[in-house]
Protein backbone atom coordinates (compact mmCIF):
# COMPACT_ATOMS: atom_id res chain seq x y z
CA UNK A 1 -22.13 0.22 9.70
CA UNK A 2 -19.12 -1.90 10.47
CA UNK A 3 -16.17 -1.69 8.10
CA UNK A 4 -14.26 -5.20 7.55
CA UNK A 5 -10.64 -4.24 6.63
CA UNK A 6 -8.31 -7.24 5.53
CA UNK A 7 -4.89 -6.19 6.10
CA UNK A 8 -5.03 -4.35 8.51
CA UNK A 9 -1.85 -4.24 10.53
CA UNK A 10 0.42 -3.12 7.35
CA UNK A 11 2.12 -0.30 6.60
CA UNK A 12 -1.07 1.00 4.10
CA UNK A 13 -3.69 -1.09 5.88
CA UNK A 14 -3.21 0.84 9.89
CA UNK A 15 -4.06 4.36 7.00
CA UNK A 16 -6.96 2.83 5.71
CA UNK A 17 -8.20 1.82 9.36
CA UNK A 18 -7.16 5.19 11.02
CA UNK A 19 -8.97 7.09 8.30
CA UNK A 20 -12.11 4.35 8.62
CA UNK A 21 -12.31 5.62 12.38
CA UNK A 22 -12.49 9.47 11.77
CA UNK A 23 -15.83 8.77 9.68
CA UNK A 24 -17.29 7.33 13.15
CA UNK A 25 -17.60 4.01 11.62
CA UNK A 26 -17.20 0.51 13.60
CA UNK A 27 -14.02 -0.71 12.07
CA UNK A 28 -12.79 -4.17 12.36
CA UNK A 29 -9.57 -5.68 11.40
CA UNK A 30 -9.13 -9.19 10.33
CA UNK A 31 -5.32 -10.58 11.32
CA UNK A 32 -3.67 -14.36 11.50
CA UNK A 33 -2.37 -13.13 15.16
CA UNK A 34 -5.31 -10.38 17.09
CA UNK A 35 -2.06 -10.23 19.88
CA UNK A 36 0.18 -8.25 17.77
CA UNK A 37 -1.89 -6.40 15.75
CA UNK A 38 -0.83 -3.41 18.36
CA UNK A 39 -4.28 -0.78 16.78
CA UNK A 40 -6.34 1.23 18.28
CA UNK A 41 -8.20 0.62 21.33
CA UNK A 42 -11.39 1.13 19.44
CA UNK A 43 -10.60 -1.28 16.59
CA UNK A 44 -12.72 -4.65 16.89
CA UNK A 45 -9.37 -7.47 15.96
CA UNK A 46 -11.12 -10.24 15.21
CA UNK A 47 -8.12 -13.64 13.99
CA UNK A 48 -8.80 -15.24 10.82
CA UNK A 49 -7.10 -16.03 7.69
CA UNK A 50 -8.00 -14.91 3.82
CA UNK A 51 -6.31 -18.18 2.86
CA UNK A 52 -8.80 -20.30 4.92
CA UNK A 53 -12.26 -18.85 4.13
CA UNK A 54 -14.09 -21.14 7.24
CA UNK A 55 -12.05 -19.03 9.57
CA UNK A 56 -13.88 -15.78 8.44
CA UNK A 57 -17.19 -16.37 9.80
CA UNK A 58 -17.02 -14.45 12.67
CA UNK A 59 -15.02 -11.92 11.41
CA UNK A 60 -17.75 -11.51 8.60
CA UNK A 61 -20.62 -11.08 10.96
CA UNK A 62 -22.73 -8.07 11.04
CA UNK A 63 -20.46 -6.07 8.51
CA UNK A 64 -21.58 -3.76 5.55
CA UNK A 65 -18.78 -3.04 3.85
CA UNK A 66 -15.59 -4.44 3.48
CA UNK A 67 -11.52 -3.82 2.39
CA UNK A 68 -10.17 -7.07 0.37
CA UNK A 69 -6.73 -7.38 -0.39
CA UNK A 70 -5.90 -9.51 -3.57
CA UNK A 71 -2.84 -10.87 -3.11
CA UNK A 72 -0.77 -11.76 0.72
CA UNK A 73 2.48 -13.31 1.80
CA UNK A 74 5.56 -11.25 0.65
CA UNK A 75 5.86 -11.99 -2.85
CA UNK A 76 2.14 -11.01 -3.26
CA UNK A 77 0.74 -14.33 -4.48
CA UNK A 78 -2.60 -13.79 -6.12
CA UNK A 79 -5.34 -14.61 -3.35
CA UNK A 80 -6.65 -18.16 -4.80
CA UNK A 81 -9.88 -17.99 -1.94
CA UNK A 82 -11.79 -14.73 -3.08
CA UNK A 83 -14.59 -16.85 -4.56
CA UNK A 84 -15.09 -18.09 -1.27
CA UNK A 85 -15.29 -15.21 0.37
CA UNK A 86 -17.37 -13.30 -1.77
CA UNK A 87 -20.19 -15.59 -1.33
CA UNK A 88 -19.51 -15.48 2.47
CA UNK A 89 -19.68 -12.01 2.58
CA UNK A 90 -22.80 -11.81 0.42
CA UNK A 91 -24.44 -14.19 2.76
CA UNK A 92 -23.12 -12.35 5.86
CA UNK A 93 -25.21 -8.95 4.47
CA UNK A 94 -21.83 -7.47 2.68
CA UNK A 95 -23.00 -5.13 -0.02
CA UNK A 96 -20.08 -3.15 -1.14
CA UNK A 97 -16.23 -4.18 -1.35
CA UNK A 98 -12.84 -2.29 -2.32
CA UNK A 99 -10.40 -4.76 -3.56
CA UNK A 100 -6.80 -3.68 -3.49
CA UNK A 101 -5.61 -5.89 -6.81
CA UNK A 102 -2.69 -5.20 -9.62
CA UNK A 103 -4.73 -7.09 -12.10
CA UNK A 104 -2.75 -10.10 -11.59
CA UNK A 105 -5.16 -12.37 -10.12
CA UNK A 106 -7.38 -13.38 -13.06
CA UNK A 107 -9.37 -16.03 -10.17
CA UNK A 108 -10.01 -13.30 -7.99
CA UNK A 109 -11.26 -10.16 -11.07
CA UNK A 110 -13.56 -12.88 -12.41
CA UNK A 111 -15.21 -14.04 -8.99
CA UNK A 112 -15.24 -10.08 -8.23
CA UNK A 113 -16.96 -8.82 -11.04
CA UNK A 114 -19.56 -11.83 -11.28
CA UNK A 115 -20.28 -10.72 -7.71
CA UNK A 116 -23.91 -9.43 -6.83
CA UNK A 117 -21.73 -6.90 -4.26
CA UNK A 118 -20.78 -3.41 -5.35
CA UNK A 119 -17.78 -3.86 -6.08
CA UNK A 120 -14.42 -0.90 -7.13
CA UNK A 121 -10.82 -2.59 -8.01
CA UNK A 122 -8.01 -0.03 -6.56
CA UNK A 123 -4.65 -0.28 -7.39
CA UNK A 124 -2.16 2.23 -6.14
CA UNK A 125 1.15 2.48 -7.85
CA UNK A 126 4.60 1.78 -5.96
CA UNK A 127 3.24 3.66 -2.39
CA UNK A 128 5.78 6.50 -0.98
CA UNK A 129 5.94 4.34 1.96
CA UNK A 130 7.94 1.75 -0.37
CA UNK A 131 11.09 4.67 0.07
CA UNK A 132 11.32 3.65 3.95
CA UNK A 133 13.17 0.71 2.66
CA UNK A 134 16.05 3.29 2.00
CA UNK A 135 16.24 4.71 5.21
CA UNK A 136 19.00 1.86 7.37
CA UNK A 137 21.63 3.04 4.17
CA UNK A 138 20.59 6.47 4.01
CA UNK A 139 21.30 6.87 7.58
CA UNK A 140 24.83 4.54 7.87
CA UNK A 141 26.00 6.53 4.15
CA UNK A 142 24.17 8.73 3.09
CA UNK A 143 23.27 6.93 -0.59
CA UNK A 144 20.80 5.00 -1.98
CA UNK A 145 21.99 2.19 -4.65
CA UNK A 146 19.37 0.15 -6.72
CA UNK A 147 19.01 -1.18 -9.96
CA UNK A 148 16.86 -0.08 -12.76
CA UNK A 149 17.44 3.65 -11.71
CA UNK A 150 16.06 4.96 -14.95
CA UNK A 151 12.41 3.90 -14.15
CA UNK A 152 9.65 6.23 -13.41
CA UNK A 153 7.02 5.65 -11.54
CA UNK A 154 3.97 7.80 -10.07
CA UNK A 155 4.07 6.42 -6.60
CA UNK A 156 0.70 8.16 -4.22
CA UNK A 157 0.91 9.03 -0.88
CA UNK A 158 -0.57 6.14 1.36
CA UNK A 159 -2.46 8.49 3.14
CA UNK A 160 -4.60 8.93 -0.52
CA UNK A 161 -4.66 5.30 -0.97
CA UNK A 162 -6.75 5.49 2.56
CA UNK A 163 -9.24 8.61 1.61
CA UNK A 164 -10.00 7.01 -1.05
CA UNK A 165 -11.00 3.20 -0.19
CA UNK A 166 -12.46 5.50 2.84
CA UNK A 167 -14.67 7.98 0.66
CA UNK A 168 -15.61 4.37 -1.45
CA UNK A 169 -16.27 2.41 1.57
CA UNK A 170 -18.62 5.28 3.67
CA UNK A 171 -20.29 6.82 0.50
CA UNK A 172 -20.55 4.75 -2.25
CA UNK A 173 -21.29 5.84 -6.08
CA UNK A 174 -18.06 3.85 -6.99
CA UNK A 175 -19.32 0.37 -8.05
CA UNK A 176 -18.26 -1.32 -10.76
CA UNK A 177 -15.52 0.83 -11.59
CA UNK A 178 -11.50 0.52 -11.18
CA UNK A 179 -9.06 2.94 -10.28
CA UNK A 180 -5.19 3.44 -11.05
CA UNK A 181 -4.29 5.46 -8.11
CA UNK A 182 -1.37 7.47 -8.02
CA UNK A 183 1.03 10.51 -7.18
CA UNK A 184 0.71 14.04 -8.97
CA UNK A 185 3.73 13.33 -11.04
CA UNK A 186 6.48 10.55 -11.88
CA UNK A 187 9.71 10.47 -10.01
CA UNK A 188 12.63 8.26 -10.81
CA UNK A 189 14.48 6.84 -7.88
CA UNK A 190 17.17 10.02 -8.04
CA UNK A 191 14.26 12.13 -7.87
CA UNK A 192 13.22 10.66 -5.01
CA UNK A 193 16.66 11.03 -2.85
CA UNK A 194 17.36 14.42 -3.74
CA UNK A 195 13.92 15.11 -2.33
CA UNK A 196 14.64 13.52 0.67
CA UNK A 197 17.86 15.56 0.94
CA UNK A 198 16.29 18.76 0.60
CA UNK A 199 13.95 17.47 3.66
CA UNK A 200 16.32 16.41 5.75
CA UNK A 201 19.14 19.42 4.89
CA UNK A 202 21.86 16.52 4.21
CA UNK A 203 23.59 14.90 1.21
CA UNK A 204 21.96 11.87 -0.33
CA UNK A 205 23.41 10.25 -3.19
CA UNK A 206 21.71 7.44 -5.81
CA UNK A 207 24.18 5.26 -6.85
CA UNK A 208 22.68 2.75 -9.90
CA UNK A 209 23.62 -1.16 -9.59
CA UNK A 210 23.31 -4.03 -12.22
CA UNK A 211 21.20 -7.04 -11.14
CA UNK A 212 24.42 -8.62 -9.90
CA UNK A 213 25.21 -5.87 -7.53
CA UNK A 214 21.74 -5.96 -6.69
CA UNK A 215 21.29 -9.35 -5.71
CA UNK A 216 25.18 -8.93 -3.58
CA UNK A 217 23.90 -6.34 -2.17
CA UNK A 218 20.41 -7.44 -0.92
CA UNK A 219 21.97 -10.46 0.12
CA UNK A 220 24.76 -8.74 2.54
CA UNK A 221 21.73 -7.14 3.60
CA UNK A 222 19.90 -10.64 5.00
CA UNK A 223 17.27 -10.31 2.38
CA UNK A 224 15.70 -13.93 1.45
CA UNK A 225 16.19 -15.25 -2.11
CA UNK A 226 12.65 -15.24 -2.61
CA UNK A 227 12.83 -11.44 -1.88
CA UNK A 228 15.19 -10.62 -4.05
CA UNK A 229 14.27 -12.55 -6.98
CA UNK A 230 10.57 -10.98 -6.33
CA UNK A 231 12.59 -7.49 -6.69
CA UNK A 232 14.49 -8.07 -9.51
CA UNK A 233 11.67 -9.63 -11.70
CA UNK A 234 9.39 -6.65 -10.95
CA UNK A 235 12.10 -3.79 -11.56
CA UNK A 236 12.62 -6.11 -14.76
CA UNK A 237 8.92 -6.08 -16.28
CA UNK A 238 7.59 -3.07 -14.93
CA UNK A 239 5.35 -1.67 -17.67
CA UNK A 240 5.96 2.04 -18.33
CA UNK A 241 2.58 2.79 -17.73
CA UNK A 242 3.49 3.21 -14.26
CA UNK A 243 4.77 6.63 -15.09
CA UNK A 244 1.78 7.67 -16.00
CA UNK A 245 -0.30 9.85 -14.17
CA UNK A 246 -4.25 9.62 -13.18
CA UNK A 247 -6.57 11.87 -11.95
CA UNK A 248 -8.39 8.81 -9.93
CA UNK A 249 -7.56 9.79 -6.32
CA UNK A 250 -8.95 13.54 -6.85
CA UNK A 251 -12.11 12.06 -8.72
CA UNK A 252 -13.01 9.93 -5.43
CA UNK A 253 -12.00 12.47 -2.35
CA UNK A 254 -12.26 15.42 -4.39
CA UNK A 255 -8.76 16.06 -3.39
CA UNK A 256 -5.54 16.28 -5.29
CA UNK A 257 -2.77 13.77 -4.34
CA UNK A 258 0.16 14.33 -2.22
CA UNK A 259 3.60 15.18 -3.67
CA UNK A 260 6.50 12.77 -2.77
CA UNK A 261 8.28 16.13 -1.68
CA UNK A 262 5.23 16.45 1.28
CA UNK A 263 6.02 12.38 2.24
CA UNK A 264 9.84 13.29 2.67
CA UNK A 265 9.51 16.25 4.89
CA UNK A 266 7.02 14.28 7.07
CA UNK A 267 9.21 11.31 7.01
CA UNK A 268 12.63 13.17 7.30
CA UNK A 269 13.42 11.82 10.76
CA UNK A 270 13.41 8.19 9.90
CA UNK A 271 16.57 9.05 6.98
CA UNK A 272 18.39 10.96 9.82
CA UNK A 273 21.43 8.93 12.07
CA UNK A 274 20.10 8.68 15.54
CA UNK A 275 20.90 12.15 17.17
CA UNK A 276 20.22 14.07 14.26
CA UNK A 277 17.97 16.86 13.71
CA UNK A 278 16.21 17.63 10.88
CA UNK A 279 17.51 21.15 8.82
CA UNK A 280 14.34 23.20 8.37
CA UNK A 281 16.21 25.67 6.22
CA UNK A 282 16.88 22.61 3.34
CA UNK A 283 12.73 21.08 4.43
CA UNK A 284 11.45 24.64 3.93
């Protein structure tokens, strides 16, 4: 069976295909530009656009199951095509579909679940990865300064997100059903430094900033307005539901979910100034 993964070349999308090729699968990646995708040799890159349905044809052809995401461009704008696509793929022989979606996109639920595909609705909250945005000030000084510092949030391991559109894309059982996916337990920002100090054996401080520092901040930094506004407005209106903690990700891979603690030590290197070595006696 070939595997049709939209997204492909992001940070969670190159898990989800890397995981898709350890079950022997043919896995093919759909991307605006096949000459940077920079995958696997045995990845089928195949250019089209989730924006421009026509351009999918191809990309659509012989596959059996297939990896939607629900919203693209960087402020995650609710993907306005799916309709389109869903009847593609249901012509092209597509029977079953994960759909990475926040439950934003009313268009794209409704066109989903009045789909004759079998059909599962993931969404994973705040991904570890999302703490490699820290790492340029955590190695120049050794801090991490945000706003909304108080919030807790259950963020899962990418590598979980993967097993389980994997486990739902080989194997089935899953339709018609949506999953909250997330981390064993909920971490507040602080949390999430201190971890990363024990891992990498060196002093890591939170410092909290109103939106004005924020936005100063971000800015110094090169970040777009767009971006920041994006930032600010979700830290805003998060719901604190996000601190709460499912069981989803063990239910699909039979499994339980990485701990952010397990994320830092992997990722220790990338928080440490070039040179640096990693203290085993603080990651241990």
């Amino acid at each position: 069976m070939t595997i049709l993964v939209t997204g492909g070349t992001g940070t969670l999308g190159r898990h989800i295909v890397e995981r898709l090729l350890r079950t022997g699968r043919t896995v093919r990646v759909l991307t605006r530009d096949a000459g940077a995708a920079r995958l696997p040799q045995d990845v089928e890159v195949v250019e089209g656009d989730v924006t421009q349905p026509a351009s999918l044809a191809t990309a659509l052809d012989g596959v059996g199951a297939m990896h939607l995401l629900g919203a693209t461009g960087a402020d995650h704008t609710p993907l306005r095509t799916g309709g389109e696509i869903l009847t593609m793929a249901s012509e092209a022989g597509v029977r079953r579909i994960t759909v990475l979606s926040p439950g934003n996109g009313q268009e794209l639920d409704d066109a989903v679940r009045g789909s004759d595909l079998e059909w599962t609705f993931l969404w994973p909250i705040d991904l570890m990865a999302n703490t490699l945005g820290w790492a340029d000030a955590i190695r120049a000084e050794g801090r991490v300064c945000e706003p909304y510092g108080d919030r807790r949030t259950a963020s899962v391991h990418e590598k979980d997100v993967a097993d389980v559109v994997s486990a739902i894309l080989t194997d089935g059982g899953h339709a018609g059903r949506s999953y909250v996916l997330t981390g064993p337990e909920p971490l507040t920002p602080a949390d999430k430094a201190a971890a990363l100090a024990v891992a990498t054996g060196r002093g890591i401080h939170f410092t909290h900033l109103t939106d004005d520092q924020a936005r100063k901040r971000w800015r110094a930094e090169g970040w777009p307005e767009e971006g920041i506004d994006f930032m600010l407005r979700m830290w805003a209106t998060v719901p604190a539901t996000v601190a709460d903690v499912t069981s989803s990700v063990e239910r699909v891979t039979g499994c339980p979910p990485r701990r952010f603690a397990q994320w830092a030590i992997a990722h220790a290197e990338t928080f440490l100034p070039t040179g640096s070595e990693v203290d085993t006696r603080g990651a241990g």
